[in-house]
Protein backbone atom coordinates (compact mmCIF):
# COMPACT_ATOMS: atom_id res chain seq x y z
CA UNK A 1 -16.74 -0.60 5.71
CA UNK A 2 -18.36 -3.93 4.49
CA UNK A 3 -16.74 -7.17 5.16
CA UNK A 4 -16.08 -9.09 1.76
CA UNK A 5 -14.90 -12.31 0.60
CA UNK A 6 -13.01 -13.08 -2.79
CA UNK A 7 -11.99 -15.91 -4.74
CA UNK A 8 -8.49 -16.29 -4.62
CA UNK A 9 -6.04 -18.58 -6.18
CA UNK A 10 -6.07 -21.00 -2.92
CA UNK A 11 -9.20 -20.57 -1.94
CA UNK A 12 -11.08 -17.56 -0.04
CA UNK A 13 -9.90 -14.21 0.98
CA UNK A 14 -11.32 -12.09 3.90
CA UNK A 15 -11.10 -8.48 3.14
CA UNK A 16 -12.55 -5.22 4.20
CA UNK A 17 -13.63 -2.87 1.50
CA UNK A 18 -14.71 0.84 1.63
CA UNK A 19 -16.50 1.93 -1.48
CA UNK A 20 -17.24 5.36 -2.16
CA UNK A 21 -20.43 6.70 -3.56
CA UNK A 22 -18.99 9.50 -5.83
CA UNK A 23 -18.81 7.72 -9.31
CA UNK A 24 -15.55 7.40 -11.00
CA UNK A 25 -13.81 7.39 -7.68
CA UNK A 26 -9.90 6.00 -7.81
CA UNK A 27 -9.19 3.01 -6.36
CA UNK A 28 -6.73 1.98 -3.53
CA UNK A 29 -4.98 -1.50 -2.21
CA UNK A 30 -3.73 -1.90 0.80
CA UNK A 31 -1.00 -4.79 1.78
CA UNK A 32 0.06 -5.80 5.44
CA UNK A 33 3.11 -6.95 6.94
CA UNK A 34 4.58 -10.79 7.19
CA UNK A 35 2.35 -13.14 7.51
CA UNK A 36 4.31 -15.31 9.53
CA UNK A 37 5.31 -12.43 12.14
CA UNK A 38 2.15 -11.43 13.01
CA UNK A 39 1.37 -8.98 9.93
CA UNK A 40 -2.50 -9.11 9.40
CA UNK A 41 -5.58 -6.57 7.64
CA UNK A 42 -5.62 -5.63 11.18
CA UNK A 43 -2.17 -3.93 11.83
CA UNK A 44 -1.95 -0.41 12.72
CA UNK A 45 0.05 1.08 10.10
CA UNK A 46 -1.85 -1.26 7.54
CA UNK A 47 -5.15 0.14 8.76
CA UNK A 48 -3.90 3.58 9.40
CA UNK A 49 -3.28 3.51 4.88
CA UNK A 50 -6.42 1.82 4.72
CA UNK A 51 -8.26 5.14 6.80
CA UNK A 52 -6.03 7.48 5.02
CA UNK A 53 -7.00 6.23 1.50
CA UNK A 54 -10.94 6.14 2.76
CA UNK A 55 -10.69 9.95 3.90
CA UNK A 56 -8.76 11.05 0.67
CA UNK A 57 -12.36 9.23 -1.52
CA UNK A 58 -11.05 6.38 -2.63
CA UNK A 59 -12.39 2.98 -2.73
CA UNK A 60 -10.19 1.28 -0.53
CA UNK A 61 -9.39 -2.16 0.16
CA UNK A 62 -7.32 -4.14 2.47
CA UNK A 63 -7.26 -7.83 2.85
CA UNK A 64 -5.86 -10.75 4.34
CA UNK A 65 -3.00 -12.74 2.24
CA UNK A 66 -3.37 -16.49 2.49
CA UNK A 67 -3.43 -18.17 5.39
CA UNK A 68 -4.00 -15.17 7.70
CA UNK A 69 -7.66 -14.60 9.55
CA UNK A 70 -10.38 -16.14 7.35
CA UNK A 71 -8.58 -16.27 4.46
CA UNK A 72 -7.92 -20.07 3.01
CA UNK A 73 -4.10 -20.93 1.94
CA UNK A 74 -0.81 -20.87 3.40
CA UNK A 75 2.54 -18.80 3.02
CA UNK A 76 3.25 -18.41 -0.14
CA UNK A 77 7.22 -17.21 -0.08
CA UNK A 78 5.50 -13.74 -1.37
CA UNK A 79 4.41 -14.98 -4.71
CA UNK A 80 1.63 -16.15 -3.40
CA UNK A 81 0.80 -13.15 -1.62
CA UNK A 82 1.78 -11.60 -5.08
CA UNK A 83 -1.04 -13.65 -6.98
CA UNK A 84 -3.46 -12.97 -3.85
CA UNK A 85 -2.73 -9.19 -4.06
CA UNK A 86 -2.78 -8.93 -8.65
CA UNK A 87 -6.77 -11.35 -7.51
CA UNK A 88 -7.60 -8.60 -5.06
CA UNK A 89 -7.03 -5.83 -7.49
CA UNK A 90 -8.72 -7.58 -10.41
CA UNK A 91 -11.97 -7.78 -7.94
CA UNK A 92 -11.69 -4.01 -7.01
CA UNK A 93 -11.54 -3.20 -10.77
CA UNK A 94 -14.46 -5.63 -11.70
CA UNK A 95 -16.35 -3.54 -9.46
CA UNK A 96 -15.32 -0.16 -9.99
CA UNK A 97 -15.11 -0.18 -14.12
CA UNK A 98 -15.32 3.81 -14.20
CA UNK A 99 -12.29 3.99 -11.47
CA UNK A 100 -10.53 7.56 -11.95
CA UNK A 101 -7.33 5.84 -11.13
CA UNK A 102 -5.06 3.24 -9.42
CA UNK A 103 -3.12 3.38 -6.05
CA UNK A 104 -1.38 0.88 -4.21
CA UNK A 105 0.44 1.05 -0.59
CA UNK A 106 2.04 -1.63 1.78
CA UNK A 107 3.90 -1.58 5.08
CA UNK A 108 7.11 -3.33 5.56
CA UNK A 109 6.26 -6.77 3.56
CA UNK A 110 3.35 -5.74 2.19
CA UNK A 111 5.14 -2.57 0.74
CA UNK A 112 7.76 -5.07 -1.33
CA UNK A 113 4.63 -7.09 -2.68
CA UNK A 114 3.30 -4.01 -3.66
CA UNK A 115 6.51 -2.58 -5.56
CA UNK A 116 6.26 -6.40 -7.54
CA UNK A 117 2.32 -5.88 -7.96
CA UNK A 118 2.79 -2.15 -9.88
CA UNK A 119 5.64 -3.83 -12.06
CA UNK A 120 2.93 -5.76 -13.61
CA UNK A 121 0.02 -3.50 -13.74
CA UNK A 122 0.09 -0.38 -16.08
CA UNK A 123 -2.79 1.03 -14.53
CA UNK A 124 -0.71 1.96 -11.15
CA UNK A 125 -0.70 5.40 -10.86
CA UNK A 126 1.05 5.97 -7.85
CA UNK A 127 2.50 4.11 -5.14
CA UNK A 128 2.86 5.23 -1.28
CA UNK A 129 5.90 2.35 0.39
CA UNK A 130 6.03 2.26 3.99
CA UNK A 131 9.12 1.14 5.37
CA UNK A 132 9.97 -0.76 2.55
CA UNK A 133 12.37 -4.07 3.65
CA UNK A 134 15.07 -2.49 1.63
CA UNK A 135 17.77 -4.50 3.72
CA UNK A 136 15.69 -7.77 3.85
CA UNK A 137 14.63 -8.02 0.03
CA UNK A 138 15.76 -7.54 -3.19
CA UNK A 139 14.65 -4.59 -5.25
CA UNK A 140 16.09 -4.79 -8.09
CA UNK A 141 13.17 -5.78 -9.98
CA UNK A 142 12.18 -2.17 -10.18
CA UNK A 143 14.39 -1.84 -13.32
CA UNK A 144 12.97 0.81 -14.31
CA UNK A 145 10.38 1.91 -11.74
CA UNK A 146 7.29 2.54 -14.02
CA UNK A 147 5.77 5.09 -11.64
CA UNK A 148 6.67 7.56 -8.85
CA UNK A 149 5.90 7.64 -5.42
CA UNK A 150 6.37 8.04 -1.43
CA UNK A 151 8.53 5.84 0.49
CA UNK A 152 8.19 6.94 4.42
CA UNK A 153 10.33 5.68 6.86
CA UNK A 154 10.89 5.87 10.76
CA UNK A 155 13.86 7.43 11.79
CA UNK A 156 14.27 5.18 14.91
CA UNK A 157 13.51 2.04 12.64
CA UNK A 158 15.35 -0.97 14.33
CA UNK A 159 14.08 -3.25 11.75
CA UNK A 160 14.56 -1.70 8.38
CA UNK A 161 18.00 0.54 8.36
CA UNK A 162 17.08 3.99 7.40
CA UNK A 163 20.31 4.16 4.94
CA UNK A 164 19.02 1.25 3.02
CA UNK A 165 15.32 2.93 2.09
CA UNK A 166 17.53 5.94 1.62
CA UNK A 167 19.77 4.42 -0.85
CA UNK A 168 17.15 2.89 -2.42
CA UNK A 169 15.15 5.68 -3.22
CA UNK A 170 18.20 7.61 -4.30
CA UNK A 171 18.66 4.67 -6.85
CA UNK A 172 15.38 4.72 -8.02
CA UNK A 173 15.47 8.84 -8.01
CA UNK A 174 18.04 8.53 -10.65
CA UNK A 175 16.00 6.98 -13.54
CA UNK A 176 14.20 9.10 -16.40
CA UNK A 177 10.62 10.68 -15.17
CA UNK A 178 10.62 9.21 -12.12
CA UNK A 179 10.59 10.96 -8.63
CA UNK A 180 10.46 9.13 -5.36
CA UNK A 181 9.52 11.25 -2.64
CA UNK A 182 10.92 10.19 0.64
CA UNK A 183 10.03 11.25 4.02
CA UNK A 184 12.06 10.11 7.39
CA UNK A 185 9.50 11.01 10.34
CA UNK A 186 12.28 11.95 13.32
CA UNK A 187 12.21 9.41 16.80
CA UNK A 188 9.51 6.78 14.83
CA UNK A 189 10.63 2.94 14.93
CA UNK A 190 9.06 0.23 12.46
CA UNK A 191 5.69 0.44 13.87
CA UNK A 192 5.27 4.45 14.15
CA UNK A 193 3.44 3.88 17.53
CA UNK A 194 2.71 8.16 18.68
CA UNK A 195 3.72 8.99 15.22
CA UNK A 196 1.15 7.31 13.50
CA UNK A 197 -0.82 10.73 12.86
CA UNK A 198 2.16 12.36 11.54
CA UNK A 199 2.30 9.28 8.81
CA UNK A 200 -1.04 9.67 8.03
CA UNK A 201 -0.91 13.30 7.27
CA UNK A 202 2.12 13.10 5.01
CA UNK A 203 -0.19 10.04 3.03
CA UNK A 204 -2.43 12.59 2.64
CA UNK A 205 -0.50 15.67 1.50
CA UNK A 206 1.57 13.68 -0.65
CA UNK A 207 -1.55 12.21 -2.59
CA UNK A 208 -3.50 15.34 -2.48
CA UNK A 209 -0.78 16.78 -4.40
CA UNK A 210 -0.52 14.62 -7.17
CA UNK A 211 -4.34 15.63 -7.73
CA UNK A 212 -6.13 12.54 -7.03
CA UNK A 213 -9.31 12.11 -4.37
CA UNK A 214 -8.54 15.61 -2.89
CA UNK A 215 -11.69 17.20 -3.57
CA UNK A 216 -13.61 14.79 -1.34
CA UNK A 217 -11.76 14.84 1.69
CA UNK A 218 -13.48 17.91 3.08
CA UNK A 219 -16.76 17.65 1.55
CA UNK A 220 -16.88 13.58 3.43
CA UNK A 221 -15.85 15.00 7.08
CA UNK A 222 -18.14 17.99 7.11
């Protein structure tokens, strides 16, 4: 895991990047929580996507939005953190030409920012959404949703109501060639705490079976 800094649109952003050596490897970007309650590069869940991604043989990358740790900036009302994320993934793709393909994943804030980033980039593949503000924010931007994905969600959440992911996905469910997998993990909250294992693991199985970065995951933690 190498420390890097990119050029953002306000100035500097501190990230940590993972790069794999097996060419052609897919690509990953990682989004944290709210910036101005405490989200960082650094949060559990974030990091816990960030390890997931790294074990599955992507290059992965998660970073600071403006304004938070080393990076330069402040708040941007999300589209700045919007412009910081679409900067973050131009870098990864600068440096990974040959990339097999495209994922992105965010927890609670960082998950809407990343629903807005794949709207504007083709070259999403997937998307994993991890208790997506579906009470706090509006989501009707995904109109259509131009990929499918995983939304997971804590069944205990007592931020995020689970009937408003749930309704969500059921809305997005019902458009042409789209599936959105959801998965409720029973007595989590917001911030998974014992069940952050369990999260992890359905990450994994979910990506595995859409057929990307698989093959690696055993040969890298012989």
């Amino acid at each position: 895991m190498a420390e890097v800094i990119i050029n953002g649109p306000e100035g500097r952003l501190e990230g940590r990047y993972h790069h794999h050596k097996e060419p052609g490897a897919p690509i990953a970007l990682i989004l944290h929580p709210h910036p101005e309650h405490g989200g960082t590069m650094n949060n559990k869940v974030t990091y816990a996507l960030y390890k997931s991604f790294v074990e599955m043989g992507f290059n992965t990358m998660r970073f600071n939005f403006r304004g938070v740790g080393k990076s330069e900036g402040r708040f941007g009302q999300g589209e700045g953190e919007l412009s910081d994320a679409a900067c973050v993934l131009d870098w990864m793709q600068t440096y990974n030409p040959m990339a097999s393909s495209c994922w992105i994943a965010g927890f609670s804030f960082g998950a809407w920012i990343s629903m807005q980033l794949l709207m504007r980039r083709p070259e999403v593949e997937g998307f994993v959404s991890v208790s997506p503000p579906a009470n706090m924010y509006d989501f009707s931007f995904l109109a259509p949703c131009p990929v499918s994905g995983l939304m997971i969600h804590g069944e205990k959440d007592q931020i995020v109501p689970v009937d408003s992911v749930s309704k969500l996905c059921e809305k997005l469910s019902m458009q042409k060639n789209i599936e959105i997998t959801q998965n409720i993990i029973a007595n989590a909250d917001h911030f998974y705490g014992e069940q952050l294992e369990e999260m992890m693991s359905k990450v994994k199985d979910y990506v595995t079976s859409m057929g990307t970065g698989s093959v690696k995951l055993s040969q890298e933690q012989a």
